[in-house]
N, C-alpha and C. Protein backbone atom coordinates (compact mmCIF):
# COMPACT_ATOMS: atom_id res chain seq x y z
N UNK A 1 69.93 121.87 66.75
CA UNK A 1 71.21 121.46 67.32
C UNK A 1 72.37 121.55 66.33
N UNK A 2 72.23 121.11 64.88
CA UNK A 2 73.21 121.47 63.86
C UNK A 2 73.70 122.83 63.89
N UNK A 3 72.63 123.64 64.07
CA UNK A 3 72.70 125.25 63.63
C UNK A 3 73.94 125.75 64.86
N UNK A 4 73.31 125.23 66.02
CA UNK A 4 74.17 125.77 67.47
C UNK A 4 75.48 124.95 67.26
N UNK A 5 75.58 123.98 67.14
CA UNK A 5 77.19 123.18 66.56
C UNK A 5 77.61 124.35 65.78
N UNK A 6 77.23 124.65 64.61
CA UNK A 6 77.93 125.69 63.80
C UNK A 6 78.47 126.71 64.46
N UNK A 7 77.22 127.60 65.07
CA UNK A 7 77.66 128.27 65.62
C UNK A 7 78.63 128.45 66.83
N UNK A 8 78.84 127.09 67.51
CA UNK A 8 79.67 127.00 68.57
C UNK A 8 81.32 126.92 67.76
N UNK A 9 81.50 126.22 67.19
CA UNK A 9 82.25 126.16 66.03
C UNK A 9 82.70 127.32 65.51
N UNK A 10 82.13 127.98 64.82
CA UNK A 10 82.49 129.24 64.33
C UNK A 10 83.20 130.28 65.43
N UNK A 11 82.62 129.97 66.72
CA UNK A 11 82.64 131.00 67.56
C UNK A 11 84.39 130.95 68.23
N UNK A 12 84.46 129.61 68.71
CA UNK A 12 86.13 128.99 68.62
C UNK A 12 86.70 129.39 67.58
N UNK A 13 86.20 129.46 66.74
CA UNK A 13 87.22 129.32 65.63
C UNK A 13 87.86 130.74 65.32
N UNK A 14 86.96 131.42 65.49
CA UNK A 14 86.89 133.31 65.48
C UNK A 14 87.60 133.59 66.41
N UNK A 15 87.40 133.10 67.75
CA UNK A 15 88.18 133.60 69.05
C UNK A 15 89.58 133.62 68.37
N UNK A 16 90.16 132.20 68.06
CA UNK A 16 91.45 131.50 67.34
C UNK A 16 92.11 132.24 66.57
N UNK A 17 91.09 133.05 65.47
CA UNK A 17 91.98 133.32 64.67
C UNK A 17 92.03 135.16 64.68
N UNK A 18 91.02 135.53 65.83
CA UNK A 18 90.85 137.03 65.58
C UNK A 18 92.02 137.82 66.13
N UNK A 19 92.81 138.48 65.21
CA UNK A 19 94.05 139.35 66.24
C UNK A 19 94.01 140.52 67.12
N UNK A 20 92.79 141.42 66.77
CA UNK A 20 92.66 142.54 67.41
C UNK A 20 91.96 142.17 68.72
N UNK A 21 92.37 142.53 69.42
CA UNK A 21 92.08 142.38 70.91
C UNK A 21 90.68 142.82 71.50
N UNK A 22 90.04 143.70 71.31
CA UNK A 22 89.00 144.32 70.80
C UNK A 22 87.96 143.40 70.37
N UNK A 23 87.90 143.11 69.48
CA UNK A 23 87.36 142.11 68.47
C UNK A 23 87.01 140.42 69.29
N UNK A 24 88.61 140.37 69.41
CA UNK A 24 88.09 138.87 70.13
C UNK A 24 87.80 139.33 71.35
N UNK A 25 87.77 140.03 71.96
CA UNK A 25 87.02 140.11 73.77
C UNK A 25 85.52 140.38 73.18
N UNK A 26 85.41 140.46 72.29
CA UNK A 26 83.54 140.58 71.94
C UNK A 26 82.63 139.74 71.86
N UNK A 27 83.94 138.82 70.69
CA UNK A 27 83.72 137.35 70.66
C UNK A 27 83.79 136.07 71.46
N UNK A 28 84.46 136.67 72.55
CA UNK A 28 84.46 135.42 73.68
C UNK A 28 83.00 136.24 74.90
N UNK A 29 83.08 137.55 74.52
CA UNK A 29 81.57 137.98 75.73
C UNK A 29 80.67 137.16 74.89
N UNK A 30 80.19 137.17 73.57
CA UNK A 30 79.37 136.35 72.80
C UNK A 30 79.54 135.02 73.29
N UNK A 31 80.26 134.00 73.08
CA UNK A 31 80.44 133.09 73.50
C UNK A 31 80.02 132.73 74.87
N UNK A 32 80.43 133.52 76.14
CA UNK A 32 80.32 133.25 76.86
C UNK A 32 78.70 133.30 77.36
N UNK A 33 77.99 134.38 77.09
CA UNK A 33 76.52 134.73 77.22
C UNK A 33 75.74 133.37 75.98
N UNK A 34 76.53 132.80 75.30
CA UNK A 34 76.08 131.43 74.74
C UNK A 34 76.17 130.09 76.07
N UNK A 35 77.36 130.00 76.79
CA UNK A 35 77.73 129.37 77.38
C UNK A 35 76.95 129.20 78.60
N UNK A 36 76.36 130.39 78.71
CA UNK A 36 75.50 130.90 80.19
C UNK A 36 74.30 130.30 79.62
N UNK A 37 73.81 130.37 78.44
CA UNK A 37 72.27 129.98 77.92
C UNK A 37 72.28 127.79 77.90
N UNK A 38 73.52 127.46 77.36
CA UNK A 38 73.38 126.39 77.08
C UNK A 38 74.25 125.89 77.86
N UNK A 39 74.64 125.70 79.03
CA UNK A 39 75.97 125.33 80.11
C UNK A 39 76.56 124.30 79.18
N UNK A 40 77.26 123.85 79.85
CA UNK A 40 79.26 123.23 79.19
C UNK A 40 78.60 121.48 78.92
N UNK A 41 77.59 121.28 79.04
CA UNK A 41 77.17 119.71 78.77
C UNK A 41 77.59 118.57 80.22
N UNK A 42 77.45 119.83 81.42
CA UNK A 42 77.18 118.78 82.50
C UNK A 42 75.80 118.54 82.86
N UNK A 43 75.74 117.40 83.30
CA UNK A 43 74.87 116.95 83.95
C UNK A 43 74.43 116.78 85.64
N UNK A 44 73.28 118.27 85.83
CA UNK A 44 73.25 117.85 87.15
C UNK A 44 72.80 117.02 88.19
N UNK A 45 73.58 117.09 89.02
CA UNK A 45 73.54 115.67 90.41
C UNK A 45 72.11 115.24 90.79
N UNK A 46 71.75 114.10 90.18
CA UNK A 46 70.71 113.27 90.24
C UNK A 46 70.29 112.97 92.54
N UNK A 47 69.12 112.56 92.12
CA UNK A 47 68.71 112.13 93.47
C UNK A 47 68.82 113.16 94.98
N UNK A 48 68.25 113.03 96.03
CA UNK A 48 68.56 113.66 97.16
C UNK A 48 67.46 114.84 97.35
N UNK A 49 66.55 115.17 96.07
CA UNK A 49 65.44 115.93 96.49
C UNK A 49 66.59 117.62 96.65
N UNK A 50 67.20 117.85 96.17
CA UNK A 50 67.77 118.61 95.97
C UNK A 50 67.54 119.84 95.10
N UNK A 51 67.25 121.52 95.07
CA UNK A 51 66.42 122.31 93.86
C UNK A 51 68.22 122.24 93.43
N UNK A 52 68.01 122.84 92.11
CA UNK A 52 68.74 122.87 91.20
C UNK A 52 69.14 124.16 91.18
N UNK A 53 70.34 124.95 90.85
CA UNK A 53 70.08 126.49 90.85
C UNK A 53 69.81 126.15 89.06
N UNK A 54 69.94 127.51 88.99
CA UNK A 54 69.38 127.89 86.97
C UNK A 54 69.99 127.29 85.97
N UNK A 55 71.39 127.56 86.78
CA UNK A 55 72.55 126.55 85.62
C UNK A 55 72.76 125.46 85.57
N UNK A 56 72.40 124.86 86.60
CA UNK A 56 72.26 123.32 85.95
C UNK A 56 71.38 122.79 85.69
N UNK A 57 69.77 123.41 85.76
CA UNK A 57 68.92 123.16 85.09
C UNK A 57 68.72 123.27 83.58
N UNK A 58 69.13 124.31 83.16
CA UNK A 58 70.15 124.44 82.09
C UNK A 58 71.01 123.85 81.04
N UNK A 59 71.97 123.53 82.42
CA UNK A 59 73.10 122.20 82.02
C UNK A 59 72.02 121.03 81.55
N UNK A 60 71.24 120.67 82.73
CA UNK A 60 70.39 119.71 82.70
C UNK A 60 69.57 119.00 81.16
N UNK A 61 68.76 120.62 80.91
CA UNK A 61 68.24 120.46 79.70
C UNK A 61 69.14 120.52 78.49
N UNK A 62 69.88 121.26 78.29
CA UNK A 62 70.80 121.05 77.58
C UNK A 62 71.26 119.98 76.96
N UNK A 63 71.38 118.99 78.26
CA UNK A 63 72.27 117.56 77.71
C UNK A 63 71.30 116.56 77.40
N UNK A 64 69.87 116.85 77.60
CA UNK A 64 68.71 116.21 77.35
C UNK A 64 68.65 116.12 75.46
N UNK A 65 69.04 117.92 75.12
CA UNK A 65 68.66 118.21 73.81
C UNK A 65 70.07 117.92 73.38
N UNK A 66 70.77 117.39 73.74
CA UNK A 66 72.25 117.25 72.68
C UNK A 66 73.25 118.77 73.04
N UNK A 67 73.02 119.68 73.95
CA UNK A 67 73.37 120.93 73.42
C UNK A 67 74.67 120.66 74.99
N UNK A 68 74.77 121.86 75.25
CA UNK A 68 75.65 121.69 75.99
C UNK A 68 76.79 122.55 75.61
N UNK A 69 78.25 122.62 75.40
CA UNK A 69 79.48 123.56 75.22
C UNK A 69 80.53 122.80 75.66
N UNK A 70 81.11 121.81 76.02
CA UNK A 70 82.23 121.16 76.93
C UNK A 70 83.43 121.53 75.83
N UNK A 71 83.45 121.89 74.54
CA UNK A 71 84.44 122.57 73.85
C UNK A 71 85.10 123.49 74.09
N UNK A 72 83.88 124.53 74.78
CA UNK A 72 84.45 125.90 75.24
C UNK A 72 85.59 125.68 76.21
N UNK A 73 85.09 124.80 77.29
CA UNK A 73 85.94 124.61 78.49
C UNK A 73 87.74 123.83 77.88
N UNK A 74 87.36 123.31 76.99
CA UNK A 74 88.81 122.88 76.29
C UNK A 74 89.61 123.52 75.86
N UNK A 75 88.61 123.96 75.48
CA UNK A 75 89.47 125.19 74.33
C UNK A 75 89.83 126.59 75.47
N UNK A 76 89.38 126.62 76.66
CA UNK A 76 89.66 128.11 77.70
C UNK A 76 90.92 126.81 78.25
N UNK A 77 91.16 125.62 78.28
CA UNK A 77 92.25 124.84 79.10
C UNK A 77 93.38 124.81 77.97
N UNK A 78 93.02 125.23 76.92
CA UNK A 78 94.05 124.80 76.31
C UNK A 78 94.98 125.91 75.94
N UNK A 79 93.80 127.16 75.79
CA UNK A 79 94.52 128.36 75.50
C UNK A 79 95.06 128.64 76.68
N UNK A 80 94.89 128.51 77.91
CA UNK A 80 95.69 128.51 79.11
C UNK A 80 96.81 127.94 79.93
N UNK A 81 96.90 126.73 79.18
CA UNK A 81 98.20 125.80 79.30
C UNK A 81 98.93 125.53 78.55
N UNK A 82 98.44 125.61 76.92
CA UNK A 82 99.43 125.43 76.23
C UNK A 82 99.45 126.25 74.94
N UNK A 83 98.50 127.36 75.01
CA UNK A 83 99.08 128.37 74.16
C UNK A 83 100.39 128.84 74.09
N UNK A 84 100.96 129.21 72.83
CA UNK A 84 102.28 129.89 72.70
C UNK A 84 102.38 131.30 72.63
N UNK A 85 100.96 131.80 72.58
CA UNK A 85 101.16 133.40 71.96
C UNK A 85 100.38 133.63 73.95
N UNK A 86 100.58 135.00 74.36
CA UNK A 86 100.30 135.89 75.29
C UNK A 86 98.79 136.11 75.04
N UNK A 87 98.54 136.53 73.91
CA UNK A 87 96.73 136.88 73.76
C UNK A 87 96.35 135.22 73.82
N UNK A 88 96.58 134.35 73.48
CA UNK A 88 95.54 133.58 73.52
C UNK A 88 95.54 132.92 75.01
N UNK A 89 96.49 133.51 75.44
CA UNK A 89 97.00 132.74 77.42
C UNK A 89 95.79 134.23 78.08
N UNK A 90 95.78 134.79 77.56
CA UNK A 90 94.93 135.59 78.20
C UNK A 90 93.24 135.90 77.68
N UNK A 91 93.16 135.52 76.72
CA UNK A 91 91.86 135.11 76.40
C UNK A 91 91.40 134.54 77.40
N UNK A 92 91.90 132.63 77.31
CA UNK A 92 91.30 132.04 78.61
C UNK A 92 91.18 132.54 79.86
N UNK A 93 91.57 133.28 80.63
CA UNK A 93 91.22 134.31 81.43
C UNK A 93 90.07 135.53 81.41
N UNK A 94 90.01 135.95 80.16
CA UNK A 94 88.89 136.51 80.05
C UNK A 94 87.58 136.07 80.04
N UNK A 95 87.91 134.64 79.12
CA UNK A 95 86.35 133.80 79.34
C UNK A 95 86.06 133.47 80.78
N UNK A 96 87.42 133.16 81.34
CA UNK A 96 86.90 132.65 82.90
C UNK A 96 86.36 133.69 83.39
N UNK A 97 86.59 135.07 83.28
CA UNK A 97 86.01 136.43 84.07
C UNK A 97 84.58 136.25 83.40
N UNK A 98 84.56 136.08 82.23
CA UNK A 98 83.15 136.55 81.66
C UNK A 98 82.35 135.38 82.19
N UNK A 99 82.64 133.81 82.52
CA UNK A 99 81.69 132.61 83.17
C UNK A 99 82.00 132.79 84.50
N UNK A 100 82.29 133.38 85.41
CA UNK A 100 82.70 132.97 87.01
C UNK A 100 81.41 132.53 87.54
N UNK A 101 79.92 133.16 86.88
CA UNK A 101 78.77 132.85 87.89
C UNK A 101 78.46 131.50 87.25
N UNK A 102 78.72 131.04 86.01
CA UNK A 102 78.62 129.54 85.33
C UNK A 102 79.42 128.91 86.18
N UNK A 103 80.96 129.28 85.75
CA UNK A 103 82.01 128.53 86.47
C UNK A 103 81.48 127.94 87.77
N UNK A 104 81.48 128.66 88.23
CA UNK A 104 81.32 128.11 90.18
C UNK A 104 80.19 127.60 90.54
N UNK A 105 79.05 127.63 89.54
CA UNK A 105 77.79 126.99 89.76
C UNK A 105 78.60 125.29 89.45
N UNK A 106 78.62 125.10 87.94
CA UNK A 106 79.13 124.19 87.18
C UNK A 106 80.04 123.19 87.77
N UNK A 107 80.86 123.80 87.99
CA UNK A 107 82.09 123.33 87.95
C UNK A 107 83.23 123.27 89.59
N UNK A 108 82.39 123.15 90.19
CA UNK A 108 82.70 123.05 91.53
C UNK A 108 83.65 121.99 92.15
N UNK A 109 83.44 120.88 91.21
CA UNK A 109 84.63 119.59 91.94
C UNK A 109 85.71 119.61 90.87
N UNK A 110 86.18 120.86 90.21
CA UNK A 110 87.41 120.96 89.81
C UNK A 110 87.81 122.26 90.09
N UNK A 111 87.39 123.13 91.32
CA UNK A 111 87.78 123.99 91.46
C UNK A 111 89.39 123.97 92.16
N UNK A 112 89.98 122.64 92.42
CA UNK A 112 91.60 122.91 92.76
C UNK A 112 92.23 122.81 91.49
N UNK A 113 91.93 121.83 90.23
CA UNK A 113 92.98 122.10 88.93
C UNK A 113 92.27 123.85 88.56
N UNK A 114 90.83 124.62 88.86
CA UNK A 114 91.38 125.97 88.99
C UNK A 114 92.17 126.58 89.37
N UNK A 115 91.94 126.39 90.46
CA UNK A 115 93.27 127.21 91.55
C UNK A 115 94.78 126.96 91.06
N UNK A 116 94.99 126.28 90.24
CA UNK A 116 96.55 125.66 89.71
C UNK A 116 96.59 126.43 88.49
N UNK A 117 95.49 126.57 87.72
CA UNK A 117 95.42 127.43 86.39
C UNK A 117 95.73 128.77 86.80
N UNK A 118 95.08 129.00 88.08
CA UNK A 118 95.14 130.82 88.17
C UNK A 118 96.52 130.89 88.61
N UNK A 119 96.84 130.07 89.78
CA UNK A 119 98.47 130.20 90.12
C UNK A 119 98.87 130.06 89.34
N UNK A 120 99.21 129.13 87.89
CA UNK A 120 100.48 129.48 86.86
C UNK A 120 100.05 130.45 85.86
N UNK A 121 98.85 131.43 86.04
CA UNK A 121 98.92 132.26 85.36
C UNK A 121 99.89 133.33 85.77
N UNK A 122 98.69 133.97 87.23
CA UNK A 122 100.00 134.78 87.80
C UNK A 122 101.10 135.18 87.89
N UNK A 123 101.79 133.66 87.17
CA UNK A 123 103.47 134.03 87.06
C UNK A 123 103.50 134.07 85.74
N UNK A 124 102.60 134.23 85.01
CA UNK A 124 102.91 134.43 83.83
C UNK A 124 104.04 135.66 83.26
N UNK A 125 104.83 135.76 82.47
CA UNK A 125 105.87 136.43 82.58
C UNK A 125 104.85 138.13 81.52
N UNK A 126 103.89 137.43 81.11
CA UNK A 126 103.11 138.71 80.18
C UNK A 126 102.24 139.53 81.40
N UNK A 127 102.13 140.62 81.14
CA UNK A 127 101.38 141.15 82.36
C UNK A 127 99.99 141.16 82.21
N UNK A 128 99.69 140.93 80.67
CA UNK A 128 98.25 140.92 80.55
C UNK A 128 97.75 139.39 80.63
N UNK A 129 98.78 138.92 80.60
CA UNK A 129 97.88 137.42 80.91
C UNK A 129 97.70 137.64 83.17
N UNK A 130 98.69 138.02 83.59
CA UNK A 130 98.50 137.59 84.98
C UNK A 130 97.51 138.88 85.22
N UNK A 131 97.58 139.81 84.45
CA UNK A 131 95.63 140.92 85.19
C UNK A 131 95.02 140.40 84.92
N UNK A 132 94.71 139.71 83.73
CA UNK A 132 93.32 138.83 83.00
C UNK A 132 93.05 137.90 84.66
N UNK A 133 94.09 136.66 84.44
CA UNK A 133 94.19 136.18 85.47
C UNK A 133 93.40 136.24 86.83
N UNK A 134 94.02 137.53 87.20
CA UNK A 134 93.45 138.11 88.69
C UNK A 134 92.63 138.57 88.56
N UNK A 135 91.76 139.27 87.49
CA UNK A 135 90.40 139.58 87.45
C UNK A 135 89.70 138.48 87.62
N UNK A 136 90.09 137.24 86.68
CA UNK A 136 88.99 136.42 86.59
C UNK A 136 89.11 135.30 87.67
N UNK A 137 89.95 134.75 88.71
CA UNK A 137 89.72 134.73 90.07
C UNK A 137 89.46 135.42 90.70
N UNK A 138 89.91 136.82 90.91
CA UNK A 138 88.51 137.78 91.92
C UNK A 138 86.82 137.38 91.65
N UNK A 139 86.60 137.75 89.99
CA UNK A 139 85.41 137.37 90.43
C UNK A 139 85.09 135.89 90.70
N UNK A 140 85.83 135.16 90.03
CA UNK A 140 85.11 133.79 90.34
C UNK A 140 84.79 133.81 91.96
N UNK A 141 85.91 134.06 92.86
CA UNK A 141 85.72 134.05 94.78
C UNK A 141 84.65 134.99 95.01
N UNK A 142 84.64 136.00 94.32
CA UNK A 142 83.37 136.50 94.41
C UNK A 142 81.77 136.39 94.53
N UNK A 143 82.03 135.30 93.64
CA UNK A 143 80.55 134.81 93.10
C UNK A 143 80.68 132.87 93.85
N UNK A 144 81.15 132.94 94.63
CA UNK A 144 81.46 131.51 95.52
C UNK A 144 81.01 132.17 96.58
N UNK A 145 79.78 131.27 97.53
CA UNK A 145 79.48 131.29 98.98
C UNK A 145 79.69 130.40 99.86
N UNK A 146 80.02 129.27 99.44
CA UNK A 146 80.57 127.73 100.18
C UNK A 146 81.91 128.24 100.91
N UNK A 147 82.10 128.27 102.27
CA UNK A 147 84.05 128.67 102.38
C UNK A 147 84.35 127.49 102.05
N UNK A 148 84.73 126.33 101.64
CA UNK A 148 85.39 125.29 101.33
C UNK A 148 85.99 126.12 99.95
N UNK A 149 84.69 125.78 99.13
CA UNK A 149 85.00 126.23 97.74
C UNK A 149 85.95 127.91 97.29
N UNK A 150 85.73 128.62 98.68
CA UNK A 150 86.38 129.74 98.81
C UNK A 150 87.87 129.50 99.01
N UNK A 151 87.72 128.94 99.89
CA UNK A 151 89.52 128.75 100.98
C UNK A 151 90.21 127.85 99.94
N UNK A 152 89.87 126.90 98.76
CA UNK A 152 90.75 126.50 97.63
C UNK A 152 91.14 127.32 96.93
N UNK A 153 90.91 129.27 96.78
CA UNK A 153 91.49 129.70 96.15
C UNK A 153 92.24 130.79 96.87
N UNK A 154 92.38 130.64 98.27
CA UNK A 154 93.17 131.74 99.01
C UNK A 154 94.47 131.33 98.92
N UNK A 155 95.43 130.70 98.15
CA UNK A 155 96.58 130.24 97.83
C UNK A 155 96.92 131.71 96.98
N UNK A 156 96.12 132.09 95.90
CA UNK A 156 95.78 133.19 95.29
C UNK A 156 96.23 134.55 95.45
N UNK A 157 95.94 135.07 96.76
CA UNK A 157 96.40 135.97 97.30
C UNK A 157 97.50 136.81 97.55
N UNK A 158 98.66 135.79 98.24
CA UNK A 158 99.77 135.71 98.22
C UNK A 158 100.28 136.22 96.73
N UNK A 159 100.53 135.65 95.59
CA UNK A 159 100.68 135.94 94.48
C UNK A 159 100.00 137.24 93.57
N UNK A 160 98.86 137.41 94.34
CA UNK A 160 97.94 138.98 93.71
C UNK A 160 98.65 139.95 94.45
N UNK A 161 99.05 139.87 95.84
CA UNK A 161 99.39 140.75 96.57
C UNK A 161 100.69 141.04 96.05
N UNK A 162 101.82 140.22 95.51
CA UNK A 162 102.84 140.93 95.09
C UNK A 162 102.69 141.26 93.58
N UNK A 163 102.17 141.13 92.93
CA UNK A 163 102.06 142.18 91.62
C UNK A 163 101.19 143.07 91.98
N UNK A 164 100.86 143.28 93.50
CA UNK A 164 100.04 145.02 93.36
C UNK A 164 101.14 145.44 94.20
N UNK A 165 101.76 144.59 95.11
CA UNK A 165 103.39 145.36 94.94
C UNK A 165 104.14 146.19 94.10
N UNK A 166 104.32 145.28 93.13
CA UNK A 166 104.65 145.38 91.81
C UNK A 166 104.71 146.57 91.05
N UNK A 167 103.28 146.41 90.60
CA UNK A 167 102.55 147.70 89.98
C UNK A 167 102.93 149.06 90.99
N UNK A 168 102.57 149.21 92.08
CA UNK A 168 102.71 150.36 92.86
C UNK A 168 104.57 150.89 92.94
N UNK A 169 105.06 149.64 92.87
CA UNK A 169 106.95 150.44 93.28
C UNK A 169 107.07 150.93 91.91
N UNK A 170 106.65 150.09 90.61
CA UNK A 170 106.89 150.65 89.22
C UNK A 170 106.03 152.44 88.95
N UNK A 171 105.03 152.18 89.44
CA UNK A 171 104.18 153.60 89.71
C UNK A 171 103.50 153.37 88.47
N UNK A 172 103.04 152.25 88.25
CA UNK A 172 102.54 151.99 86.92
C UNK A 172 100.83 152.13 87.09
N UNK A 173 99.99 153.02 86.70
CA UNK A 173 98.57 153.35 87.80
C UNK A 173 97.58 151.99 87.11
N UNK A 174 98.16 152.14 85.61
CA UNK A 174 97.23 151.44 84.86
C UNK A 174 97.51 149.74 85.79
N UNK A 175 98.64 149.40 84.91
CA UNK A 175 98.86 147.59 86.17
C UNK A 175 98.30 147.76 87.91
N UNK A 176 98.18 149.01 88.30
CA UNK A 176 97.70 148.70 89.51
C UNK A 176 96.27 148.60 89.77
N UNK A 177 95.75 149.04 88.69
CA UNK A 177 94.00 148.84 88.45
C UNK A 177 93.67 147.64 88.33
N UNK A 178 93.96 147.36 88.01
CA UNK A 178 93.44 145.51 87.59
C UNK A 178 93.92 144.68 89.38
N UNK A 179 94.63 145.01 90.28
CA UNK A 179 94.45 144.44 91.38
C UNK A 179 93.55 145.03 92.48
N UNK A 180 93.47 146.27 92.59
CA UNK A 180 92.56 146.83 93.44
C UNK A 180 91.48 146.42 92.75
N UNK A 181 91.03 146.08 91.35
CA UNK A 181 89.61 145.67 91.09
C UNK A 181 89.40 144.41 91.76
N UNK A 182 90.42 143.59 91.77
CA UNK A 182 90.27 141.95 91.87
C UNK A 182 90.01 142.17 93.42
N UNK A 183 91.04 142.87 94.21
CA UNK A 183 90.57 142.67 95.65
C UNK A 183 89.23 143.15 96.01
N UNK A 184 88.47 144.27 95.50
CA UNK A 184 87.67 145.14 95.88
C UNK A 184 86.67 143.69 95.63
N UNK A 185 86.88 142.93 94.02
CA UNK A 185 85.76 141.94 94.10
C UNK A 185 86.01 140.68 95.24
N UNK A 186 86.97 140.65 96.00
CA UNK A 186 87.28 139.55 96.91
C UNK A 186 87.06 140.26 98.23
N UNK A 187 86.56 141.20 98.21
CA UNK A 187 86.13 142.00 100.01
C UNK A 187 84.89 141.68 99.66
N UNK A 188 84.14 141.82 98.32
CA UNK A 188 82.62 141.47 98.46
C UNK A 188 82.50 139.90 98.18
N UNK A 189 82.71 139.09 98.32
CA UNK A 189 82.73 137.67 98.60
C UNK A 189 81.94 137.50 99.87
N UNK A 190 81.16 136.93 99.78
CA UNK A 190 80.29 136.44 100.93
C UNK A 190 81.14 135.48 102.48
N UNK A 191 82.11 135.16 101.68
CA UNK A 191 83.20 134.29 102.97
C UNK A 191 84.35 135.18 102.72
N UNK A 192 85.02 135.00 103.44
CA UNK A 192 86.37 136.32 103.61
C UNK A 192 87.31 134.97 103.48
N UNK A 193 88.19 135.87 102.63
CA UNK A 193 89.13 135.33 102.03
C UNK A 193 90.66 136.19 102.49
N UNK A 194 90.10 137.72 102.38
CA UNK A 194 91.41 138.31 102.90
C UNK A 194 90.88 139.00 104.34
């Protein structure tokens, strides 16, 4: 458990300070395929005879052995709300793309302060923070089969649909890739969203 502290540690800390873009998207896929092994240090919902899916068994054991990640998730809220630089507002977006099948297992009764994160990304005035963004709500709706848990992020839409506006009047092909990906992953969503 010391060793994985370190390493969880180190791994923040690298994201933090790495500038090449490149580099830290390697380091947060690392991270995140950590995050997937040892979930965020929840604990899943006791009683009701209920199976568990993988990740919170996971979660489960995890918090048994001390292990867990609930740093990561701070540190993806913090670089997302109150970062000052553009890469690190879009980092947190990338981790959310790289956890959506954690995310939505996990983290299900805060999926509306999600939906508020992805909406003030969107307007983010950087364009790579609002594609990060819309990638990583496509897949999260993607990888959601509950419509409850779906229909909290069709607020979403509205706001994706005009930056593929956007992208298309500018004739910009590259900015328009990153929304046809996000929708293409929101047509395969098991509940329809659009």
């Amino acid at each position: 458990p010391e060793v994985q502290a370190q390493v969880k540690a180190m791994l923040i800390e690298a994201m933090t300070r790495e500038a090449e873009r490149p580099v830290r998207h390697q380091i947060a896929s690392l991270s995140a395929a950590l995050a997937r092994i040892v979930g965020f240090g929840r604990r899943a919902p006791a009683g009701g005879g209920a199976a568990l899916t993988a990740a919170q068994a996971r979660a489960a054991k995890a918090d048994k052995t001390g292990g867990g990640w609930p740093e990561l998730l701070q540190f993806i809220n913090t670089c997302a709300m109150q970062a000052d630089t553009p890469q690190h507002r879009e980092l947190a977006y990338y981790l959310l793309s790289q956890l959506a099948e954690t995310v939505g297992q996990e983290l299900a009764q805060h999926f509306a302060e999600l939906a508020a994160l992805f909406q003030h990304a969107l307007a983010d005035a950087d364009g790579d923070v609002s594609k990060s963004a819309m990638r990583a709500a496509a897949k999260l709706i993607s990888e959601l089969s509950i419509e409850k848990d779906v229909l909290q992020f069709g607020a979403l839409v509205p706001p994706m649909c005009a930056l593929t506006l956007v992208a298309a009047q500018r004739g910009d092909d590259e900015a328009l890739a990153a929304p046809l990906e996000a929708f293409t992953d929101i047509a395969m969503s098991p509940v329809k969203v659009i």
